[in-house]
C-alpha atoms as a PDB file:
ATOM      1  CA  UNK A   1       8.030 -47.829  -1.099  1.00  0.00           C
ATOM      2  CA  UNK A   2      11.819 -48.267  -0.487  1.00  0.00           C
ATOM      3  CA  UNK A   3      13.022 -45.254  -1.269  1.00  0.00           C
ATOM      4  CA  UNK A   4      16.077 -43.352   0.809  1.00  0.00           C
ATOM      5  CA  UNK A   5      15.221 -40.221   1.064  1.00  0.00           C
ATOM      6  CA  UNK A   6      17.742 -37.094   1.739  1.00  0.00           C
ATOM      7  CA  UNK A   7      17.317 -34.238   3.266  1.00  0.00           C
ATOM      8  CA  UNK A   8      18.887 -31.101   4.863  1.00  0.00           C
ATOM      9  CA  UNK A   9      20.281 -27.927   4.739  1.00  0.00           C
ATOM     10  CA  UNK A  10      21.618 -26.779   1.178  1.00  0.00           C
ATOM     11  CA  UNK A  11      25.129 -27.595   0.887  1.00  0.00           C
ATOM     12  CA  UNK A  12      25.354 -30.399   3.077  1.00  0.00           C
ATOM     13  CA  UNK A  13      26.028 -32.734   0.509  1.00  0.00           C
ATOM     14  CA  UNK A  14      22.596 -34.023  -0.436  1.00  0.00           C
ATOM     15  CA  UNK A  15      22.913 -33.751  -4.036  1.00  0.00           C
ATOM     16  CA  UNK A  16      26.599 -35.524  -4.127  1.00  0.00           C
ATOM     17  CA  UNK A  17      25.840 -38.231  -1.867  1.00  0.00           C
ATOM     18  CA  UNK A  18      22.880 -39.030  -3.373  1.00  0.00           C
ATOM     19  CA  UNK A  19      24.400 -39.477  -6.652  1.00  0.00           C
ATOM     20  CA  UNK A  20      26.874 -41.579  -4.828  1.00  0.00           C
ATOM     21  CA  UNK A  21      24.303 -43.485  -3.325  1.00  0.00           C
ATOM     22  CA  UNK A  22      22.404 -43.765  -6.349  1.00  0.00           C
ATOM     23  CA  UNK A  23      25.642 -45.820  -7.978  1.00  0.00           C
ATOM     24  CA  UNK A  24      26.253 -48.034  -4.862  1.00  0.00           C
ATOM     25  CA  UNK A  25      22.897 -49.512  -4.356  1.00  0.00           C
ATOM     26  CA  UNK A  26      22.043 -49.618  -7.917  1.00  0.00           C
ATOM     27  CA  UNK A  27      19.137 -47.049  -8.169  1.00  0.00           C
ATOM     28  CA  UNK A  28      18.010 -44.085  -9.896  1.00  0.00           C
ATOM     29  CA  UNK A  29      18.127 -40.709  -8.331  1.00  0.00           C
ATOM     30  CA  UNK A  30      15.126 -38.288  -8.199  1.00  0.00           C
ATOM     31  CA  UNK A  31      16.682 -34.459  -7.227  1.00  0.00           C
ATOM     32  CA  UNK A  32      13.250 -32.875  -6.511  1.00  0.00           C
ATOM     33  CA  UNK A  33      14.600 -29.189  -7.309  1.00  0.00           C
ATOM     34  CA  UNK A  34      15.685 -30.631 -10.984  1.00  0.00           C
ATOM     35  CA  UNK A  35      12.319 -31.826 -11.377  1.00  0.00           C
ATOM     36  CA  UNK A  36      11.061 -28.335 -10.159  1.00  0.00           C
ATOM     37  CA  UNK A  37      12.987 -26.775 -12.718  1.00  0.00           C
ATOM     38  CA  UNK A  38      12.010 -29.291 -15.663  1.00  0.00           C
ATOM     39  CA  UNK A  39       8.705 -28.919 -15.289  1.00  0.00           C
ATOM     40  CA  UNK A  40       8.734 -25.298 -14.344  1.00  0.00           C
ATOM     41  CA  UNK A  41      11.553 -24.687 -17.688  1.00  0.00           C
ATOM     42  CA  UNK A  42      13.231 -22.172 -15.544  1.00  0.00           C
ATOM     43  CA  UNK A  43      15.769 -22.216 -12.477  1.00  0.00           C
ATOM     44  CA  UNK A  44      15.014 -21.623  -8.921  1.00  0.00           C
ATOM     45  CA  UNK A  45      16.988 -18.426  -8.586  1.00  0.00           C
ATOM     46  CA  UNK A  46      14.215 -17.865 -11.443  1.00  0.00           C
ATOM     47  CA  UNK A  47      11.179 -19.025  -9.747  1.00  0.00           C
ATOM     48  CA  UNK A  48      12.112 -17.150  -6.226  1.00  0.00           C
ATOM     49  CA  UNK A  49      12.753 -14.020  -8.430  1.00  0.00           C
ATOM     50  CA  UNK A  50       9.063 -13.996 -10.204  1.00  0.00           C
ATOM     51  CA  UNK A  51       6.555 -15.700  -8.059  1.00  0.00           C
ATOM     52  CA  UNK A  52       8.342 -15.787  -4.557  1.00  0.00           C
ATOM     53  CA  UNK A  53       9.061 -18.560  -2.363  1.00  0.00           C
ATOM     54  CA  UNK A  54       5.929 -19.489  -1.272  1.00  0.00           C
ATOM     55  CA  UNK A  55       5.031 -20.730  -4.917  1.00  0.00           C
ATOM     56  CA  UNK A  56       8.504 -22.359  -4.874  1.00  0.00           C
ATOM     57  CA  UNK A  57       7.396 -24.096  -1.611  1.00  0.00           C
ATOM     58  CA  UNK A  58       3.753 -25.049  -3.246  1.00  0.00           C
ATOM     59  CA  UNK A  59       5.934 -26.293  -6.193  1.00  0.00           C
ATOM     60  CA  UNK A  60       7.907 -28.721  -3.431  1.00  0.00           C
ATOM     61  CA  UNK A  61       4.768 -30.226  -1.827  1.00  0.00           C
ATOM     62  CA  UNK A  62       3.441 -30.840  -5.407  1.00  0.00           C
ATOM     63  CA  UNK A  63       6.390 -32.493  -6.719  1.00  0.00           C
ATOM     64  CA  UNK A  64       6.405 -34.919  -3.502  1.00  0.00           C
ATOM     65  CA  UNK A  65       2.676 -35.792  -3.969  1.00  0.00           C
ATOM     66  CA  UNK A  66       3.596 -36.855  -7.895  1.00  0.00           C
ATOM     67  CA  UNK A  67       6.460 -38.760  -6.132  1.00  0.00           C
ATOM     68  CA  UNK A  68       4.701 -40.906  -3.422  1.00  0.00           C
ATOM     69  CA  UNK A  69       2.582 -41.932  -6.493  1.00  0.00           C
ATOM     70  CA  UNK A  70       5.012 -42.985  -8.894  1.00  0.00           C
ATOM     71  CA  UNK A  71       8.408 -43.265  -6.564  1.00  0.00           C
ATOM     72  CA  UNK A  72       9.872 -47.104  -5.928  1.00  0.00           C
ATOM     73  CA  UNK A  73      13.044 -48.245  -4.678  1.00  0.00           C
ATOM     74  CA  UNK A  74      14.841 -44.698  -5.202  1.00  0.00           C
ATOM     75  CA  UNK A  75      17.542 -42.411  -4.230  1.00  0.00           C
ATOM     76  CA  UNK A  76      15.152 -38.363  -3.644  1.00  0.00           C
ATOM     77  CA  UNK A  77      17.421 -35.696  -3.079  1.00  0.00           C
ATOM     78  CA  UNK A  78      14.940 -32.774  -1.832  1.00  0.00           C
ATOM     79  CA  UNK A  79      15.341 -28.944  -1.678  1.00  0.00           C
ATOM     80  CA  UNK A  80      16.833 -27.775   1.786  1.00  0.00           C
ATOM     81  CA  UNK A  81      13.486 -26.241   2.955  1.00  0.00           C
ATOM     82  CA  UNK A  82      11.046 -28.826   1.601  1.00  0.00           C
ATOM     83  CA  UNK A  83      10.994 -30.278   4.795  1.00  0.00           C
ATOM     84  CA  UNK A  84      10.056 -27.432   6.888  1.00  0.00           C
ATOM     85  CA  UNK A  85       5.976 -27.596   6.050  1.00  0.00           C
ATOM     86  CA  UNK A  86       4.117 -29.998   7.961  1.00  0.00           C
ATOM     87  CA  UNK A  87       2.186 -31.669   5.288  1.00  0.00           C
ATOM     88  CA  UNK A  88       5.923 -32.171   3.294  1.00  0.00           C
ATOM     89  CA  UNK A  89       7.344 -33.867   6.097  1.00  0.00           C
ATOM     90  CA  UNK A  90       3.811 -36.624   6.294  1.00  0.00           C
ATOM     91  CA  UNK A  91       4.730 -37.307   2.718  1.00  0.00           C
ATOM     92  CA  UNK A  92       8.437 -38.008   3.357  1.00  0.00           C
ATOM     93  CA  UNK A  93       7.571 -40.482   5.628  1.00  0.00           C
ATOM     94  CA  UNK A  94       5.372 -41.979   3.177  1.00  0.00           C
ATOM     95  CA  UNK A  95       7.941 -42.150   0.336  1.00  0.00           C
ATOM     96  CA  UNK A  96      10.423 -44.055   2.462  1.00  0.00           C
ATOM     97  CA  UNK A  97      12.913 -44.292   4.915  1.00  0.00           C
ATOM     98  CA  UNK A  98      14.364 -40.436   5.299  1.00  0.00           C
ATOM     99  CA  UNK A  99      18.293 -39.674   6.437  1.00  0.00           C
ATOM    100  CA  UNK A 100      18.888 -35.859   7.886  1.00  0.00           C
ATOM    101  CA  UNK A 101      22.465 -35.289   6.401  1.00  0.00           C
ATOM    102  CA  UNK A 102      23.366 -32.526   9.092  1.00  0.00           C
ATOM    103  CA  UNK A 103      26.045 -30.367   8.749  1.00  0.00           C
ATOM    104  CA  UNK A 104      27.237 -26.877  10.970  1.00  0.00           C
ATOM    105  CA  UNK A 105      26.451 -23.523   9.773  1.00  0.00           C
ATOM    106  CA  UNK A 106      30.572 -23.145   8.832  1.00  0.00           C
ATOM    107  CA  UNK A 107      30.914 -26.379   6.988  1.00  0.00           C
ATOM    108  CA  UNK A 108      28.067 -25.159   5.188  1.00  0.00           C
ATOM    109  CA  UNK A 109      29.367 -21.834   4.711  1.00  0.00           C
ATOM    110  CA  UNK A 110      32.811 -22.597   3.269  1.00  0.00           C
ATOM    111  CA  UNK A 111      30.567 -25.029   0.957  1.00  0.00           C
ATOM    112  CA  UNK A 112      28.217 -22.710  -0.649  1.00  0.00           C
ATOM    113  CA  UNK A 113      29.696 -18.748   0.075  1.00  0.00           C
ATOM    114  CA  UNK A 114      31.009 -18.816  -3.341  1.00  0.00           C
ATOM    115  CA  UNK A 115      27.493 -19.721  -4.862  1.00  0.00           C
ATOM    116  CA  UNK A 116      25.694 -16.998  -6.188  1.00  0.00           C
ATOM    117  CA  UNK A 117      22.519 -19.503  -7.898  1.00  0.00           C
ATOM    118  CA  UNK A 118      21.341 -19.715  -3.919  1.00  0.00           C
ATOM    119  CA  UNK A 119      18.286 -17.064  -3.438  1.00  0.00           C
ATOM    120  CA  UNK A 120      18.215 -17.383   0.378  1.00  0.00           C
ATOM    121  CA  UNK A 121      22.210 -16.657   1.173  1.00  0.00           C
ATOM    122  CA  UNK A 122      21.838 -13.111  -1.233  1.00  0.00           C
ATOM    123  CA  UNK A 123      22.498 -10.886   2.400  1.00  0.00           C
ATOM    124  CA  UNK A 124      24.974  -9.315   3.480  1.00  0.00           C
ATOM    125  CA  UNK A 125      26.109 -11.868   6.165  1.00  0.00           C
ATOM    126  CA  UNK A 126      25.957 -14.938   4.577  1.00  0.00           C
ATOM    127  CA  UNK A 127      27.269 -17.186   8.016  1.00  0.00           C
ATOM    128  CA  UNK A 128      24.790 -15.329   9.925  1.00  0.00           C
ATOM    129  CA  UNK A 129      21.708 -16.714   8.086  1.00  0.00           C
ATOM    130  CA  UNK A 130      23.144 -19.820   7.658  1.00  0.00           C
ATOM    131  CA  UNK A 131      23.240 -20.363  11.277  1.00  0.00           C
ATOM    132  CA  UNK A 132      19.706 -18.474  11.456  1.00  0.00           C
ATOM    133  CA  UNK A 133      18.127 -21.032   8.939  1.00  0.00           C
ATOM    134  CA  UNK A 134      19.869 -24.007  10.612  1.00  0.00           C
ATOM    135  CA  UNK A 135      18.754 -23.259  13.827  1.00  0.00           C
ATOM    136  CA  UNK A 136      15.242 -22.770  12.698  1.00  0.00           C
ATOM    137  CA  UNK A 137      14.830 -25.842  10.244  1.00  0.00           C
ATOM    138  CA  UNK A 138      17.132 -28.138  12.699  1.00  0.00           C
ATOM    139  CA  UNK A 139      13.592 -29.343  14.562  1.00  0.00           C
ATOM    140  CA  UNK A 140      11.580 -29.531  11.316  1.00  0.00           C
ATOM    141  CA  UNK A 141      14.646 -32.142   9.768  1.00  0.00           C
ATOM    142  CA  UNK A 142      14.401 -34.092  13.296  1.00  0.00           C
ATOM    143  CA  UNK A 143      11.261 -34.539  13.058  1.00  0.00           C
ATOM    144  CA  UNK A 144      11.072 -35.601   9.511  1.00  0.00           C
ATOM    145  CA  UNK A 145      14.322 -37.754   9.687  1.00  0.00           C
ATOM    146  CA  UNK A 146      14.242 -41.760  10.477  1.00  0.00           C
ATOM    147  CA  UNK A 147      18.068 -41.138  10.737  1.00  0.00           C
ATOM    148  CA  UNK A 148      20.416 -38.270  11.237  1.00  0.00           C
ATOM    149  CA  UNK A 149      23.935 -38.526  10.360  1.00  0.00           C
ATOM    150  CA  UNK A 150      26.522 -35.596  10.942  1.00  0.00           C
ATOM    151  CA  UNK A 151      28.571 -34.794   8.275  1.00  0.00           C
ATOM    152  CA  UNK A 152      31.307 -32.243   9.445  1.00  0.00           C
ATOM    153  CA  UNK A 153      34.576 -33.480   8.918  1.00  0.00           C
ATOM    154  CA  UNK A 154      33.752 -36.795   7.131  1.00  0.00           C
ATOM    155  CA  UNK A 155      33.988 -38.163   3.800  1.00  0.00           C
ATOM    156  CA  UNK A 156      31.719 -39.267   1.500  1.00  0.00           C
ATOM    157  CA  UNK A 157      32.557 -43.097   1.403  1.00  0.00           C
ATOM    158  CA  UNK A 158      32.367 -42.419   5.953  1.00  0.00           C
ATOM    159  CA  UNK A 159      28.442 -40.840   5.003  1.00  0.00           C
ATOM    160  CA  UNK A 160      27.684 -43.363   2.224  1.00  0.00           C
ATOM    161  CA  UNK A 161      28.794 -46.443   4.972  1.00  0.00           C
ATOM    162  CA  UNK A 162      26.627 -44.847   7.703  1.00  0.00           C
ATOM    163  CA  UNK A 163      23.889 -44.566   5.171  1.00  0.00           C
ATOM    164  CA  UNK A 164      23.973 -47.846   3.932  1.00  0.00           C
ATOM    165  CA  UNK A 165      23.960 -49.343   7.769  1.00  0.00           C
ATOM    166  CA  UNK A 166      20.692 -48.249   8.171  1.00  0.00           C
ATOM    167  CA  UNK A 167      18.882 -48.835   4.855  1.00  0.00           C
ATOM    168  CA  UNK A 168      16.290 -51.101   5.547  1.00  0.00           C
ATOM    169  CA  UNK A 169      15.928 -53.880   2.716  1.00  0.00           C
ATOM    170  CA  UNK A 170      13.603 -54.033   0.280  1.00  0.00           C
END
């Protein structure tokens, strides 16, 4: 299908680089939590407060089914824990070629800690379930990613010039 696919853990740049991306190859951008929230007319903080995060997470695998029917040549941008189901990960592989932006639990940390619109880092010790979700999702991203690319410490136009190495043409 051609599309480059992002993924990884919120705050590790998905969103920006993809928009990035989106400008220097000349395609349009798909950010699957927008589309959550268009068709669902309500944010995620929303949907996580009513019907929980499982029917957030049934809302995911949805939106990528819709996608591998209708998705061509395309920047996706997908929600940091869309790739953690099984089933998810199949369908990433089917949309296209899928880059693991990968970032440490700090770099994340100073990133997001002033973001209160993120359900999952409402603790007490924000760092500490960073790392905790990092650590657990780090094998599900691996194993849905054709390419990993670390991200601590470099700037966009270093991640968009890794990226672009390995995009395979269309």
């Amino acid at each position: 299908m051609g599309n480059v696919i992002l993924i990884g853990f919120m705050g590790c740049g998905k969103s920006t680089v993809g928009l990035r991306l989106s400008y220097r190859l000349r395609r349009t951008i798909i950010d699957t939590d927008r589309e959550i929230e268009k068709e669902e007319k309500r944010t995620i903080s929303d949907i996580f407060a009513t019907d929980g995060e499982s029917y957030f997470r049934d809302r995911e695998t949805d939106c990528l089914r819709k996608l591998t029917a209708s998705a061509g040549n395309q920047i996706i941008s997908v929600g940091g824990g869309l790739p953690v189901r099984e089933e998810n990960r199949a369908l990433l592989h089917e949309l296209g070629q899928v880059f693991y932006l990968r970032a440490e639990g700090e770099t994340i940390y100073e990133r997001v800690k002033d973001d209160t619109t993120r359900p999952l880092l409402q603790v007490e010790d924000p760092l500490t379930r960073i790392k905790t979700l990092i650590e657990e999702r780090d094998p599900c991203y691996r194993a849905a990613a054709d390419v990993v690319i670390t991200v601590d410490g470099k700037s966009f136009s270093q991640i968009l010039d890794e990226i672009e190495k390995h995009v395979e043409s269309v």
